[in-house]
Protein backbone atom coordinates (compact mmCIF):
# COMPACT_ATOMS: atom_id res chain seq x y z
CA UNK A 1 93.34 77.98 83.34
CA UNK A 2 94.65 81.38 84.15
CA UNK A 3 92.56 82.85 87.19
CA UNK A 4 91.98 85.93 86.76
CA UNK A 5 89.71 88.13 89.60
CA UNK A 6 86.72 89.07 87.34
CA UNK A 7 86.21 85.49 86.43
CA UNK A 8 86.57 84.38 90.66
CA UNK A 9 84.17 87.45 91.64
CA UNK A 10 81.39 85.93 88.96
CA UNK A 11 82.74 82.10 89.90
CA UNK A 12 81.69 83.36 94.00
CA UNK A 13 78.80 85.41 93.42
CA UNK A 14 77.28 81.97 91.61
CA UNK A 15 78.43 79.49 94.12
CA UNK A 16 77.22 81.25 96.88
CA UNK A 17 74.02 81.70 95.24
CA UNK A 18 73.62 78.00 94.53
CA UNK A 19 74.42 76.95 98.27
CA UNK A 20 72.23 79.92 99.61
CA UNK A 21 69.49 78.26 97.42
CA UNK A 22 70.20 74.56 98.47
CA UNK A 23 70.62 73.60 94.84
CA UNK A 24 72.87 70.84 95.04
CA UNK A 25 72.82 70.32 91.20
CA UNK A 26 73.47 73.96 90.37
CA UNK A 27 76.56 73.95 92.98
CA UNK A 28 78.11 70.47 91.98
CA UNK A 29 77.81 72.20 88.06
CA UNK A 30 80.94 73.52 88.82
CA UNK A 31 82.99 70.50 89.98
CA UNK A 32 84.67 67.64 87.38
CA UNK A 33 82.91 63.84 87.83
CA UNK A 34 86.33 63.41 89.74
CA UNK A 35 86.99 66.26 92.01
CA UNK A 36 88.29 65.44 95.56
CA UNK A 37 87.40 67.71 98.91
CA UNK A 38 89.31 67.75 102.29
CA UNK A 39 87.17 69.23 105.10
CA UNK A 40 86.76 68.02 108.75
CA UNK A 41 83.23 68.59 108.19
CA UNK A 42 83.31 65.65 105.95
CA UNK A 43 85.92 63.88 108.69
CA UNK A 44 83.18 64.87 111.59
CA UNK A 45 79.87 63.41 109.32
CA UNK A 46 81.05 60.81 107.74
CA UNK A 47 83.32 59.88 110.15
CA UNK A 48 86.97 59.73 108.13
CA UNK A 49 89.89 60.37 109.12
CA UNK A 50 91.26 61.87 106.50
CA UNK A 51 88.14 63.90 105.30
CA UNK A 52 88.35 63.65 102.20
CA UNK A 53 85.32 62.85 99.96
CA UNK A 54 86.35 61.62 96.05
CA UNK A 55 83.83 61.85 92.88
CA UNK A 56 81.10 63.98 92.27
CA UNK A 57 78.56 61.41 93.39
CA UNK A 58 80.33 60.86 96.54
CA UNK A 59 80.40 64.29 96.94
CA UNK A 60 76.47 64.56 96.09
CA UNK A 61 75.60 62.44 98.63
CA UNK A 62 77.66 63.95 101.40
CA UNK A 63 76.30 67.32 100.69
CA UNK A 64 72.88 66.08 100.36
CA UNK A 65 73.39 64.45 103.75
CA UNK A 66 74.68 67.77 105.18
CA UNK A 67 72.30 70.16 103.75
CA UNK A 68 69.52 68.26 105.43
CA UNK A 69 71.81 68.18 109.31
CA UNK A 70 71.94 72.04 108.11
CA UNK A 71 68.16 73.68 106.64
CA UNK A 72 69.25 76.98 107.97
CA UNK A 73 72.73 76.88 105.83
CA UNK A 74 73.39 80.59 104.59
CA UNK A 75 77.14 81.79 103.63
CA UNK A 76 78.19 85.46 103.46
CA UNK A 77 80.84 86.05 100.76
CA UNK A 78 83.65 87.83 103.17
CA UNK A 79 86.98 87.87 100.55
CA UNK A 80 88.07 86.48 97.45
CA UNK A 81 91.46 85.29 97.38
CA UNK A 82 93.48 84.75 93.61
CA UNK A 83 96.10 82.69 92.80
CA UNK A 84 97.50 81.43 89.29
CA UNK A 85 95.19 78.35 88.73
CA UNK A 86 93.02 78.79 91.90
CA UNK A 87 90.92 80.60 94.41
CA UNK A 88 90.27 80.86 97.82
CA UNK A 89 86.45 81.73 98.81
CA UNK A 90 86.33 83.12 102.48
CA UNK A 91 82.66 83.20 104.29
CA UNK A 92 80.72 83.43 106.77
CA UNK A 93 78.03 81.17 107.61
CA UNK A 94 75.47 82.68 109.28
CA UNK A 95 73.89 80.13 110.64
CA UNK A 96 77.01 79.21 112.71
CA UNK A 97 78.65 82.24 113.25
CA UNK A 98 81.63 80.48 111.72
CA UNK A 99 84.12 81.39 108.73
CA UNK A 100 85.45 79.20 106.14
CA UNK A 101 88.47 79.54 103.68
CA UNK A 102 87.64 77.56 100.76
CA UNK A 103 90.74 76.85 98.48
CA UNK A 104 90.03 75.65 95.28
CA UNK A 105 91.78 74.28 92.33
CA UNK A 106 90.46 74.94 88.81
CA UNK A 107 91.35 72.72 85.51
CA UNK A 108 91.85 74.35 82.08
CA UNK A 109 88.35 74.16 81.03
CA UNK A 110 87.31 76.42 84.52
CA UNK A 111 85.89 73.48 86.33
CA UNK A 112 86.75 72.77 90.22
CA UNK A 113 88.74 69.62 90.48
CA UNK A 114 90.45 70.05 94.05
CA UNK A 115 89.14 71.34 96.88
CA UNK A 116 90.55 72.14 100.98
CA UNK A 117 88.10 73.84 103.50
CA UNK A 118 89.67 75.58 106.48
CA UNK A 119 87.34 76.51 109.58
CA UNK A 120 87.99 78.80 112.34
């Protein structure tokens, strides 16, 4: 799909919602069955090396897992980045103090099927 920055501001203003409430369904609405994710959170929980988490139910259960190490989760939408096919969702998590680039890749029908977190 062509990204274009009305359709990331509503795409952000929705997934931060859905993490803010800890709906784990409502956030993995937005991901295909077979989306992939790369984060060293995922390398530090689950202890991989490479971090990277594959399916949706995969996925479900690491969140689910993390959500429950994290009942004070909160993210502050702090940019929107656009690219031709993508996005990149950069926030704050309040609970941590720290900030996370979220790059994500988007198939023609507007679902997530890629995903790389960044952390600083």
């Amino acid at each position: 799909m062509k990204m274009t920055i009305e359709f990331a501001q509503d795409f952000a203003k929705e997934w931060i919602s859905a993490f803010n409430a800890h709906d784990l369904e409502r956030v993995l609405s937005h991901y295909t069955e077979d989306f992939t994710i790369k984060t060293p959170v995922a390398a530090r929980l689950l202890n991989l090396e490479d971090g990277v988490v594959s399916g949706k139910e995969q996925v479900r259960a690491y969140w689910k897992f993390a959500l429950e190490k994290m009942p004070d989760l909160h993210f502050e939408l702090l940019d929107i980045l656009v690219g031709m096919d993508g996005l990149t969702l950069y926030y704050l998590n309040t609970g941590t103090g720290k900030k996370t680039a979220e790059v994500m890749t988007f198939d023609k029908r507007g679902m997530v099927y890629q995903v790389a977190a960044y952390y600083c």
